[in-house]
PDB file of N, CA and C in Angstrom:
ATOM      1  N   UNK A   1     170.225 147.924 256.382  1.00  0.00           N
ATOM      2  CA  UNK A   1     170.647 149.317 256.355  1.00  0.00           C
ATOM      3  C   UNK A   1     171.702 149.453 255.266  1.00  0.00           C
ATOM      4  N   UNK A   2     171.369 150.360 254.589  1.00  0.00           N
ATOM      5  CA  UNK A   2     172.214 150.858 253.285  1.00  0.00           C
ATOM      6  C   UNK A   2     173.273 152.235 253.802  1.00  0.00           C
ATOM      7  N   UNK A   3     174.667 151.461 253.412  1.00  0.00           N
ATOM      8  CA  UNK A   3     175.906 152.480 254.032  1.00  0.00           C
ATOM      9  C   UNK A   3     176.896 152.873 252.723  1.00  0.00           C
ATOM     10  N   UNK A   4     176.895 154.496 252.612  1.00  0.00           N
ATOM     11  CA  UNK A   4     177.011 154.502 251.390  1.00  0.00           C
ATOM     12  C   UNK A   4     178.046 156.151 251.782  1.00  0.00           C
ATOM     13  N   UNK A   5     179.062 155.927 251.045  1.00  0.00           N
ATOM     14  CA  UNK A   5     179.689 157.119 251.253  1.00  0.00           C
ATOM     15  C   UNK A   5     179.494 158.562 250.277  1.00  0.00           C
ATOM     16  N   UNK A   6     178.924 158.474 249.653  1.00  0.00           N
ATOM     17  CA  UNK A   6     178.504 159.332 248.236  1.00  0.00           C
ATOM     18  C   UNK A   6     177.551 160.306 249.066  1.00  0.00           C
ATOM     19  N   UNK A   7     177.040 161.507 248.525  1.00  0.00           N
ATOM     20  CA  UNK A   7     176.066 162.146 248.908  1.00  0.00           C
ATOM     21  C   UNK A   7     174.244 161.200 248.464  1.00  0.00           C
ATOM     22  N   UNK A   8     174.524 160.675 247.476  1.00  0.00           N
ATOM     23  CA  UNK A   8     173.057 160.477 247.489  1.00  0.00           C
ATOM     24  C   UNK A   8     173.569 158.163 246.600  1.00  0.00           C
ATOM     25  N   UNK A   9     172.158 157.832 246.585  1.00  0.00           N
ATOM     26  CA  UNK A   9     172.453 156.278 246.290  1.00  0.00           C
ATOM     27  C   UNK A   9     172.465 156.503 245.088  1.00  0.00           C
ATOM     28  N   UNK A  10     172.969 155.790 243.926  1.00  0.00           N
ATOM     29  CA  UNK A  10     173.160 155.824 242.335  1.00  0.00           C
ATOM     30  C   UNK A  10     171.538 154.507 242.710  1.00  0.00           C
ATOM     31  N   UNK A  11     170.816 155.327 241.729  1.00  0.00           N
ATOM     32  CA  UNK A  11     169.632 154.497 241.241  1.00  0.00           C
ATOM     33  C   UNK A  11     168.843 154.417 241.976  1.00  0.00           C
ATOM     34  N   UNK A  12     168.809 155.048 242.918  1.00  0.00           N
ATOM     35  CA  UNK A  12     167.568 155.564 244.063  1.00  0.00           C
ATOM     36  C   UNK A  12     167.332 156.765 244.307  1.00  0.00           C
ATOM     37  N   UNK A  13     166.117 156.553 244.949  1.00  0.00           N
ATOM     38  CA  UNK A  13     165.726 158.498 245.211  1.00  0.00           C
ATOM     39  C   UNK A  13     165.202 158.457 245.985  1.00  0.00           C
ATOM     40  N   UNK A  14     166.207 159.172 247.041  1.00  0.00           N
ATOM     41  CA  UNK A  14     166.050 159.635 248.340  1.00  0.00           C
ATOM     42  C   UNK A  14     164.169 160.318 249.191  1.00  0.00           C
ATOM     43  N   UNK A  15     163.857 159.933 249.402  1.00  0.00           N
ATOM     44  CA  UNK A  15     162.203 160.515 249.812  1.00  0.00           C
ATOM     45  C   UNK A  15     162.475 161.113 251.059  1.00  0.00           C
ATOM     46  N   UNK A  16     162.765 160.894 252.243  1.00  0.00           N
ATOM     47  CA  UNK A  16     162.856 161.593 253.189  1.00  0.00           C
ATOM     48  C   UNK A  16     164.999 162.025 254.130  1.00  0.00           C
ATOM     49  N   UNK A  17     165.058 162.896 254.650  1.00  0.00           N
ATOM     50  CA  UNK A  17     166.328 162.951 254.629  1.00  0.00           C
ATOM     51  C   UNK A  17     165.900 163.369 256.533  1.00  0.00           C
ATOM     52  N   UNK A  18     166.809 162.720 257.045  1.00  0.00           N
ATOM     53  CA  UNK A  18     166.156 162.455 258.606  1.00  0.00           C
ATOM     54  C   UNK A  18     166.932 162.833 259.623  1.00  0.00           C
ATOM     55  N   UNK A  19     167.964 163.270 259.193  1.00  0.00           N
ATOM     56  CA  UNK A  19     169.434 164.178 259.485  1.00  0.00           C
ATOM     57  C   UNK A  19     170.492 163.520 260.032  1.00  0.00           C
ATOM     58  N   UNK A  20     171.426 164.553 260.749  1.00  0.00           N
ATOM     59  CA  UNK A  20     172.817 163.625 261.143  1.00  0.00           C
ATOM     60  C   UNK A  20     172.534 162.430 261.818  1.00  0.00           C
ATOM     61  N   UNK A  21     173.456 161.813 261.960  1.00  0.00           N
ATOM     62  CA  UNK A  21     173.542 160.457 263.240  1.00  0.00           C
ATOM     63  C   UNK A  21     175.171 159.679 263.282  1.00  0.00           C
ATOM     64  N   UNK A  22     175.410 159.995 264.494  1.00  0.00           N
ATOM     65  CA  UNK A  22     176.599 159.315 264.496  1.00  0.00           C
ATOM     66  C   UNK A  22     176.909 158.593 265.439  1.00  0.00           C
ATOM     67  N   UNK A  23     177.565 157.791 265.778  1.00  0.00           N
ATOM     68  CA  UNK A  23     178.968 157.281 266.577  1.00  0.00           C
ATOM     69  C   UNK A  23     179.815 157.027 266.690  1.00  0.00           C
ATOM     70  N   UNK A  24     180.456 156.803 268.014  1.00  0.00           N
ATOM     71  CA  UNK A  24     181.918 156.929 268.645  1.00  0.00           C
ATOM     72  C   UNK A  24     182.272 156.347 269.581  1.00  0.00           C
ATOM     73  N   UNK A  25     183.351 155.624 269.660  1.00  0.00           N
ATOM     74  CA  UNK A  25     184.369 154.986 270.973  1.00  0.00           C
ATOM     75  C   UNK A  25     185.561 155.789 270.632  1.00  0.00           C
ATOM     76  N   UNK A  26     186.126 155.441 272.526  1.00  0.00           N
ATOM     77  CA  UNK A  26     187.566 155.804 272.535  1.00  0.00           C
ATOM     78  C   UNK A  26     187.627 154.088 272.666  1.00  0.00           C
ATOM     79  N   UNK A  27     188.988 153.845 272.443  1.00  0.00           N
ATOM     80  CA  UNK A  27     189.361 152.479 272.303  1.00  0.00           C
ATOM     81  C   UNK A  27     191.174 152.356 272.918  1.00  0.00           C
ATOM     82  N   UNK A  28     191.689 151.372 273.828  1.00  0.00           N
ATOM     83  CA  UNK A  28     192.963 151.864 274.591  1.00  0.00           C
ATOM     84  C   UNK A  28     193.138 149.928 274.425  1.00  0.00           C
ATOM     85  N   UNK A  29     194.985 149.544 273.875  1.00  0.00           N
ATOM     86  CA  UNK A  29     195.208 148.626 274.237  1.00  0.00           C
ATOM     87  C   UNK A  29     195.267 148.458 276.039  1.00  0.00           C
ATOM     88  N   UNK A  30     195.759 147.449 276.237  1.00  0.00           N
ATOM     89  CA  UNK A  30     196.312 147.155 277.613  1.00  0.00           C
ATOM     90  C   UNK A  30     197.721 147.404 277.456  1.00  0.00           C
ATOM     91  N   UNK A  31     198.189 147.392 278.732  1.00  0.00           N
ATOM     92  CA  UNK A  31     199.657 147.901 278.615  1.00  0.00           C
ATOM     93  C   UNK A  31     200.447 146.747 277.831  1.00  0.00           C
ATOM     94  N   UNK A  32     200.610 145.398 277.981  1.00  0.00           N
ATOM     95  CA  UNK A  32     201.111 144.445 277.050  1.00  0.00           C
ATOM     96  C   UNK A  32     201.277 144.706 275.833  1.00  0.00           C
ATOM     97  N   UNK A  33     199.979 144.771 275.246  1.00  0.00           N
ATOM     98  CA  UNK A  33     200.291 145.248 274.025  1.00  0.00           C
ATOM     99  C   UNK A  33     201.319 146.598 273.533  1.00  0.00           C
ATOM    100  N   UNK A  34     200.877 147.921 274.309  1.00  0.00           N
ATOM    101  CA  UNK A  34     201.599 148.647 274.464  1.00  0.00           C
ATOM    102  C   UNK A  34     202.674 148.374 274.494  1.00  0.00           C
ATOM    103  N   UNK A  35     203.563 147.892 275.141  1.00  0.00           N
ATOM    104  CA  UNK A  35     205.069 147.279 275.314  1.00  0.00           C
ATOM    105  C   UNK A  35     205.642 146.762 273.823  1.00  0.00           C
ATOM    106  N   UNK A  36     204.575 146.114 273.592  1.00  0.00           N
ATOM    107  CA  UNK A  36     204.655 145.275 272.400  1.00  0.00           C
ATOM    108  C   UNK A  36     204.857 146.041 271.303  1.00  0.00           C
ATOM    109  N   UNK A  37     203.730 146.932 270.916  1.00  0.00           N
ATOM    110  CA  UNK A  37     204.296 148.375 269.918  1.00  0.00           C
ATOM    111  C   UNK A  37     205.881 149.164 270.239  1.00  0.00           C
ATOM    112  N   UNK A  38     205.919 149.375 271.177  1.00  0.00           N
ATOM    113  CA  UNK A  38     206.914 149.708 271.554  1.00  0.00           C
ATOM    114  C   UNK A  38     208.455 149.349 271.046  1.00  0.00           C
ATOM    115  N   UNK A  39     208.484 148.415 271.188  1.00  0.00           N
ATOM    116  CA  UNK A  39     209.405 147.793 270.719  1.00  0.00           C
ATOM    117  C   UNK A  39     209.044 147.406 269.142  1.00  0.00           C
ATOM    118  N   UNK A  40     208.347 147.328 268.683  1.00  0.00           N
ATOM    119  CA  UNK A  40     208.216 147.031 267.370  1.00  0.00           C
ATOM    120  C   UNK A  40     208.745 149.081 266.701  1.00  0.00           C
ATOM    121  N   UNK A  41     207.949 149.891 267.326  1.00  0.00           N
ATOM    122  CA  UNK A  41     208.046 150.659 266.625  1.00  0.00           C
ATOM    123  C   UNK A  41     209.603 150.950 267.065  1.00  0.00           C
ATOM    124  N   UNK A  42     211.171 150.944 267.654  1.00  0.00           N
ATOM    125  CA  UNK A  42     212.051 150.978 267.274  1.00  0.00           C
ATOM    126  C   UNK A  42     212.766 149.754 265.827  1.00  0.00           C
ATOM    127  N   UNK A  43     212.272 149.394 265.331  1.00  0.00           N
ATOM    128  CA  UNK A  43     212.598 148.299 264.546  1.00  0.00           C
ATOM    129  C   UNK A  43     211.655 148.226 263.145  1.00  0.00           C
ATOM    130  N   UNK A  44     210.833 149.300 263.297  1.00  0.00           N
ATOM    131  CA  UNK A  44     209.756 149.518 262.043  1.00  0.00           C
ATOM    132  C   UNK A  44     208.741 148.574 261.905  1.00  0.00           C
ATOM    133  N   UNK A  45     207.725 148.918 261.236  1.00  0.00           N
ATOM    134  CA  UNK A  45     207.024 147.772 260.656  1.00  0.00           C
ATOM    135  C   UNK A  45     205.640 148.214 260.740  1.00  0.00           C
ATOM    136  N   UNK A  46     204.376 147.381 260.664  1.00  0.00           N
ATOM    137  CA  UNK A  46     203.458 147.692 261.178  1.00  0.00           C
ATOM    138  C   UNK A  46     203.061 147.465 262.291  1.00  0.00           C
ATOM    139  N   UNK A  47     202.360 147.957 263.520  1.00  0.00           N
ATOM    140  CA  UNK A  47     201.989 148.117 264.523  1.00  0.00           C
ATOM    141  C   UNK A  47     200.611 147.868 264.846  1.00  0.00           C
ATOM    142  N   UNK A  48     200.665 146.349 264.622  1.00  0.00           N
ATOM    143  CA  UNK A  48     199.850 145.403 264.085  1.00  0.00           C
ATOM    144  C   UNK A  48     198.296 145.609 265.725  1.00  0.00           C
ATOM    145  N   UNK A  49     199.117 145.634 266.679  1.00  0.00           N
ATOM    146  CA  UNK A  49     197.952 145.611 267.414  1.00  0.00           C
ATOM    147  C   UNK A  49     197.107 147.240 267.793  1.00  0.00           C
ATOM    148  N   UNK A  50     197.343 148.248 267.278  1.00  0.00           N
ATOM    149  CA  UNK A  50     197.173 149.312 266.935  1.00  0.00           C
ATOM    150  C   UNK A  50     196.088 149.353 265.768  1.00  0.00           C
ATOM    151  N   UNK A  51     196.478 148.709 264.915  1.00  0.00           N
ATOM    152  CA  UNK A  51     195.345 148.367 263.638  1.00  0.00           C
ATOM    153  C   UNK A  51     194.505 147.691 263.889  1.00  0.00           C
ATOM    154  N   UNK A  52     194.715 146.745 264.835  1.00  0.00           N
ATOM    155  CA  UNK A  52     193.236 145.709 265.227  1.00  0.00           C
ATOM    156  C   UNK A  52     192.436 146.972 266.197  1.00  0.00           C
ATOM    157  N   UNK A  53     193.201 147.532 266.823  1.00  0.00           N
ATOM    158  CA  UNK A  53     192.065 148.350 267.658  1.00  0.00           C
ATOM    159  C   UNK A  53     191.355 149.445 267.193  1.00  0.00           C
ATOM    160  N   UNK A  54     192.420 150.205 266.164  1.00  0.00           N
ATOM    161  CA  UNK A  54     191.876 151.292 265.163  1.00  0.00           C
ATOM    162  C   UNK A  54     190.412 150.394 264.642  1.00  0.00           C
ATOM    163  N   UNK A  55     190.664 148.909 263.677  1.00  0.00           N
ATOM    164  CA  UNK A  55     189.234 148.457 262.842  1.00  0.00           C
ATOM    165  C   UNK A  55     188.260 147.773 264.023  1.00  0.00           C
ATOM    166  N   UNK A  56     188.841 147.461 265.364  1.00  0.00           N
ATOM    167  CA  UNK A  56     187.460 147.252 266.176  1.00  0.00           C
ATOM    168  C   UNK A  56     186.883 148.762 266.812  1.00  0.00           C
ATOM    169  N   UNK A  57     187.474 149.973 266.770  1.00  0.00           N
ATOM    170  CA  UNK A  57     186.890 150.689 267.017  1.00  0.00           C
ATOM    171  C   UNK A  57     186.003 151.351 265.949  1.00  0.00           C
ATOM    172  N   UNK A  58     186.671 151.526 264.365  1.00  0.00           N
ATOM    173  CA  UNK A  58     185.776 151.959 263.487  1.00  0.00           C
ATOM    174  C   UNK A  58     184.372 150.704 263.513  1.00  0.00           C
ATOM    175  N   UNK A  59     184.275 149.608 263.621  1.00  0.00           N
ATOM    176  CA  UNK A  59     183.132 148.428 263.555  1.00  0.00           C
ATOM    177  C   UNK A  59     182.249 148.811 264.982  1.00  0.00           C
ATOM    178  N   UNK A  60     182.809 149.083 265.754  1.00  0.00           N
ATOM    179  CA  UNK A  60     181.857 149.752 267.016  1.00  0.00           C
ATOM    180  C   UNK A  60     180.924 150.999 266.526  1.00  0.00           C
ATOM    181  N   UNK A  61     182.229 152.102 266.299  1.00  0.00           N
ATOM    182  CA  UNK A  61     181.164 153.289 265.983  1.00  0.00           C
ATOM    183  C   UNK A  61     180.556 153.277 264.894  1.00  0.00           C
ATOM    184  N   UNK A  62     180.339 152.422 263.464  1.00  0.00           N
ATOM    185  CA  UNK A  62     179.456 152.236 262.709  1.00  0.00           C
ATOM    186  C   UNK A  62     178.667 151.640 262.942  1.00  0.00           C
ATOM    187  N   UNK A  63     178.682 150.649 263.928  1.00  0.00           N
ATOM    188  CA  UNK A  63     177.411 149.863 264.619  1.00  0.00           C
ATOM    189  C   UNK A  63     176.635 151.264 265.337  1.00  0.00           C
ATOM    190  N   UNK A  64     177.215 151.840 266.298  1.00  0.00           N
ATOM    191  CA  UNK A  64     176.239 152.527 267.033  1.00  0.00           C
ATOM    192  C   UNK A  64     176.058 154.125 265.807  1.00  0.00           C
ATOM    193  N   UNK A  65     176.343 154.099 265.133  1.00  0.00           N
ATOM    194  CA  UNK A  65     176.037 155.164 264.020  1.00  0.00           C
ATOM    195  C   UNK A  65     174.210 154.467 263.460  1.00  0.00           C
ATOM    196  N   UNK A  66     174.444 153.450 263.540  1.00  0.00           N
ATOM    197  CA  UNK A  66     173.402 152.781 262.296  1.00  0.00           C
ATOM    198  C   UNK A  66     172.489 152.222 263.479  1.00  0.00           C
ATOM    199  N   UNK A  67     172.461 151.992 264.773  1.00  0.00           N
ATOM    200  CA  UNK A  67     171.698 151.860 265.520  1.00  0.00           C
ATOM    201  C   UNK A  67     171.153 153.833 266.222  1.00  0.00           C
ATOM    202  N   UNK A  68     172.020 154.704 265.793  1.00  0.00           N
ATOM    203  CA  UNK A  68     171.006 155.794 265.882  1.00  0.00           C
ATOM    204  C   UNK A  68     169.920 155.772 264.543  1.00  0.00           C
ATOM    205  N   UNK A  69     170.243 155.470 263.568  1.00  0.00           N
ATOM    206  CA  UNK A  69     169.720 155.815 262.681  1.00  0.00           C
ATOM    207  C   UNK A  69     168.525 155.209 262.489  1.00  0.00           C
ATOM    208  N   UNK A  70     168.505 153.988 263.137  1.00  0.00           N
ATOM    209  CA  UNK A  70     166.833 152.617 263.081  1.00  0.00           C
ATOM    210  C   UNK A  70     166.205 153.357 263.380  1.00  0.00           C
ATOM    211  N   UNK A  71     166.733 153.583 264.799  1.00  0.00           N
ATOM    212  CA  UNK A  71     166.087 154.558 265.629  1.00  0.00           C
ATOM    213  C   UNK A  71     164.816 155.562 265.231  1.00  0.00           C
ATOM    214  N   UNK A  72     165.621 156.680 264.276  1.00  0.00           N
ATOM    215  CA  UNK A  72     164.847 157.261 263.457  1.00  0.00           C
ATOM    216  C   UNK A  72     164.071 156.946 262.270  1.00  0.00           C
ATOM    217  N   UNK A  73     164.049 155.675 262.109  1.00  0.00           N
ATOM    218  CA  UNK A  73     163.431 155.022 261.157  1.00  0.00           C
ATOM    219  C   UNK A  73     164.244 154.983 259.922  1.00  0.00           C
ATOM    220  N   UNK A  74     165.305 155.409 259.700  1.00  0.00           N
ATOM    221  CA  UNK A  74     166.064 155.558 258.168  1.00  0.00           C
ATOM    222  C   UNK A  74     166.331 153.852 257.788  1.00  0.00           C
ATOM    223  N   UNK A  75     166.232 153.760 256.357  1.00  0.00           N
ATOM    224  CA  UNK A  75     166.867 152.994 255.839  1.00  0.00           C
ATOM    225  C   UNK A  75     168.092 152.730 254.775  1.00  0.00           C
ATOM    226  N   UNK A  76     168.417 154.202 255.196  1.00  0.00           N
ATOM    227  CA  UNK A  76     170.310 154.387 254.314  1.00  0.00           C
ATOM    228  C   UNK A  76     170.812 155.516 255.581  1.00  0.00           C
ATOM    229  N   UNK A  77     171.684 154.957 255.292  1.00  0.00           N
ATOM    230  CA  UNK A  77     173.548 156.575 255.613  1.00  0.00           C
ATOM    231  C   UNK A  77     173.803 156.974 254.921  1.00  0.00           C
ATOM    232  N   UNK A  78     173.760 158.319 254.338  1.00  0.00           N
ATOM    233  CA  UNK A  78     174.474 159.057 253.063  1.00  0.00           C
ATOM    234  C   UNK A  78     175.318 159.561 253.433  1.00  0.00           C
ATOM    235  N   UNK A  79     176.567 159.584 252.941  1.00  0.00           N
ATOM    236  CA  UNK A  79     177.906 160.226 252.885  1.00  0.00           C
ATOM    237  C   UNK A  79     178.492 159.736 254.351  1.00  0.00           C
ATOM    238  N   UNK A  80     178.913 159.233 254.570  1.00  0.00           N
ATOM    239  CA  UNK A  80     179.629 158.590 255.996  1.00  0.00           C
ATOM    240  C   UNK A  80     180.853 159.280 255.560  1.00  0.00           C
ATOM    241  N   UNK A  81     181.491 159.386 256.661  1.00  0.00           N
ATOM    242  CA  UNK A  81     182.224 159.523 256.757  1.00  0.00           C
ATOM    243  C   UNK A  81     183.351 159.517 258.484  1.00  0.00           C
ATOM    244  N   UNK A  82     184.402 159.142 258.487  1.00  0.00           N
ATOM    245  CA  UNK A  82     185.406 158.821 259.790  1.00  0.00           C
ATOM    246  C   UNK A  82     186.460 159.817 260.015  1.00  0.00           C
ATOM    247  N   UNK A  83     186.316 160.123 261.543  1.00  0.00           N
ATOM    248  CA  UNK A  83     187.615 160.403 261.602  1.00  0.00           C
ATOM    249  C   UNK A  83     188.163 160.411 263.271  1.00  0.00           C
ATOM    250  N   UNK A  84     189.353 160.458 263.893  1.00  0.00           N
ATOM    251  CA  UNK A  84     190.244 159.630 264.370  1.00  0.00           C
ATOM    252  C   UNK A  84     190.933 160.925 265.335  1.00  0.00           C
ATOM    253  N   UNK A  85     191.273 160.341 266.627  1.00  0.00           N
ATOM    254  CA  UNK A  85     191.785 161.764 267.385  1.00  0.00           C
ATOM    255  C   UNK A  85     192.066 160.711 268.319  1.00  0.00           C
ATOM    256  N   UNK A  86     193.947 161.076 268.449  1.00  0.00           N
ATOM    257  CA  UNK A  86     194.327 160.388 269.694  1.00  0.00           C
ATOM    258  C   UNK A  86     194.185 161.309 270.987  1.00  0.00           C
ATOM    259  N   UNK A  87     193.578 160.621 272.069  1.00  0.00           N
ATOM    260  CA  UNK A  87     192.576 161.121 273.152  1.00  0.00           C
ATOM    261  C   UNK A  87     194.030 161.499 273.805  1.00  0.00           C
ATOM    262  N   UNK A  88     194.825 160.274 274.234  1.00  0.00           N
ATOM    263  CA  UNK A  88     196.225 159.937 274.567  1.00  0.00           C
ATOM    264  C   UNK A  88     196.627 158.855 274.308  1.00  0.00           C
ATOM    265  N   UNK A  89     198.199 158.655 274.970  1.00  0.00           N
ATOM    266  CA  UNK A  89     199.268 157.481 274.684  1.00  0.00           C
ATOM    267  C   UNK A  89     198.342 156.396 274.303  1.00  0.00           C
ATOM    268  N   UNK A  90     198.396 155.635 273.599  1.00  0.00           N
ATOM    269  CA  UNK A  90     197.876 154.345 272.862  1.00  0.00           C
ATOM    270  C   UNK A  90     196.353 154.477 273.025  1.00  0.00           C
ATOM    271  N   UNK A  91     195.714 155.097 273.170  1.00  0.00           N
ATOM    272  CA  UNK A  91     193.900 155.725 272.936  1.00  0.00           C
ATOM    273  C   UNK A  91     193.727 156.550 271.958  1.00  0.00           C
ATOM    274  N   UNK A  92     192.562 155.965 270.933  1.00  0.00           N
ATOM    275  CA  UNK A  92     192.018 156.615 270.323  1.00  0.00           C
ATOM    276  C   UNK A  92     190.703 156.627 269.792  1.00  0.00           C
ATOM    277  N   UNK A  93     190.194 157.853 269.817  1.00  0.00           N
ATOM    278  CA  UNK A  93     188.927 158.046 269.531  1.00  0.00           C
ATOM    279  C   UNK A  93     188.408 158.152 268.232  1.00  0.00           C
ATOM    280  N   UNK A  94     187.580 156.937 267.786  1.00  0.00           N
ATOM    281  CA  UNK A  94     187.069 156.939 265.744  1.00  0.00           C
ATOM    282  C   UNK A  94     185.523 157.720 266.239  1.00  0.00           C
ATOM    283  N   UNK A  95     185.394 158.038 265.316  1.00  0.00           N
ATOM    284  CA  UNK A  95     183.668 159.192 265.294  1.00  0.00           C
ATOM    285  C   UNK A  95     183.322 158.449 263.572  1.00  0.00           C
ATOM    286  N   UNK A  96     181.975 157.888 263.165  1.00  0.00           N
ATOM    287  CA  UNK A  96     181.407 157.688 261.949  1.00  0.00           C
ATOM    288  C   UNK A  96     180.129 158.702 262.368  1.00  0.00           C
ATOM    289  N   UNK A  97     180.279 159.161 261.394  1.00  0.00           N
ATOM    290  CA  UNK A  97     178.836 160.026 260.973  1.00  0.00           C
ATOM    291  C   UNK A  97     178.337 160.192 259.421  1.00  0.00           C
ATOM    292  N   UNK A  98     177.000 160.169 259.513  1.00  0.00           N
ATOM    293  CA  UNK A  98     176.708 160.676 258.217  1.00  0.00           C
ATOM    294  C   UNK A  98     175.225 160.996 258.310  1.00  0.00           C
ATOM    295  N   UNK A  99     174.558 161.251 257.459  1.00  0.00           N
ATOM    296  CA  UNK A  99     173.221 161.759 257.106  1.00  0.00           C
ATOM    297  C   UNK A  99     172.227 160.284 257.267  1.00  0.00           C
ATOM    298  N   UNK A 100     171.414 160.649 257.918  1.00  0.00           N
ATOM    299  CA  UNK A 100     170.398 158.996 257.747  1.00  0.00           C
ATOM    300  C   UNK A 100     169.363 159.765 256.474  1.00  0.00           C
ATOM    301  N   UNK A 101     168.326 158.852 255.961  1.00  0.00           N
ATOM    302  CA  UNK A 101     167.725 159.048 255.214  1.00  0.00           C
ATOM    303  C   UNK A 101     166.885 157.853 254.877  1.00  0.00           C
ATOM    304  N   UNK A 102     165.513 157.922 254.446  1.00  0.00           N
ATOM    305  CA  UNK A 102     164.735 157.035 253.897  1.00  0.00           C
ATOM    306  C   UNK A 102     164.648 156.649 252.178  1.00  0.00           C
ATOM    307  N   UNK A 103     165.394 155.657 251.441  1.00  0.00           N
ATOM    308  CA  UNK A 103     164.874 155.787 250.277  1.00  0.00           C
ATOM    309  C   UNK A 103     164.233 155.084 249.665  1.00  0.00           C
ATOM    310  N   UNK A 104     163.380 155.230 248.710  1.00  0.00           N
ATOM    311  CA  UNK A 104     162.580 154.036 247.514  1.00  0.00           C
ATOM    312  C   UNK A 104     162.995 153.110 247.736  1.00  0.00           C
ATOM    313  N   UNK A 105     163.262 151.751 247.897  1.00  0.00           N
ATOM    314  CA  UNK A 105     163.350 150.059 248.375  1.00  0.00           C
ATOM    315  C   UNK A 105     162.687 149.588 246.768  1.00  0.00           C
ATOM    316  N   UNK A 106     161.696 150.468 246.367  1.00  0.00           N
ATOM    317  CA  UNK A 106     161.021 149.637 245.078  1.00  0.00           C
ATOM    318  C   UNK A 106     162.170 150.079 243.525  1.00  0.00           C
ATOM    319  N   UNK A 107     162.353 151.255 243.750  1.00  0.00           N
ATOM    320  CA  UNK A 107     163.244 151.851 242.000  1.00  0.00           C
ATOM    321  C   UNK A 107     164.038 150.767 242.141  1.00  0.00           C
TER     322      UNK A 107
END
């Protein structure tokens, strides 16, 4: 599967366009960790276990983005794109979506 943030692939041509498809998790440390930010964020820095959960949640919902898309038979994502909504306190919800589409494999 071809994942491509652009509207269309440089050096291919798109033949069929098979429409949206996306996915999404909410994603929540455990309270430990929580604690753990906590105290980091009076003292600055990065909020290191916050970022591991932010990139295992974006790797989830691009998995299930690209497992709608088999689905429909596509063999690209055009224009992906993410975005991010804290649900609540240390939860948050990533959404990937983009356009599935079939293109040339031979150009």
């Amino acid at each position: 599967m071809l994942l491509v943030n652009t509207p269309e692939i440089p050096g291919k041509k798109v033949i069929n366009t098979l429409g949206l498809v996306k996915g999404n998790t909410i994603r929540a440390k455990h309270i430990g960790k929580d604690i753990t930010s906590a105290f980091r964020q009076l003292v600055g820095g990065e909020l290191k276990e916050y970022t591991e959960m932010l990139n295992e949640a974006r790797q989830i919902a691009t998995k299930l983005m690209v497992e709608e898309a088999e689905k429909l038979g596509a063999n690209a994502i055009v224009n992906i794109r993410y975005s991010s909504a804290s649900v609540m306190q240390g939860a948050a919800e990533i959404m990937a979506y983009g356009t599935a589409v079939i293109y040339d494999e031979t150009l």
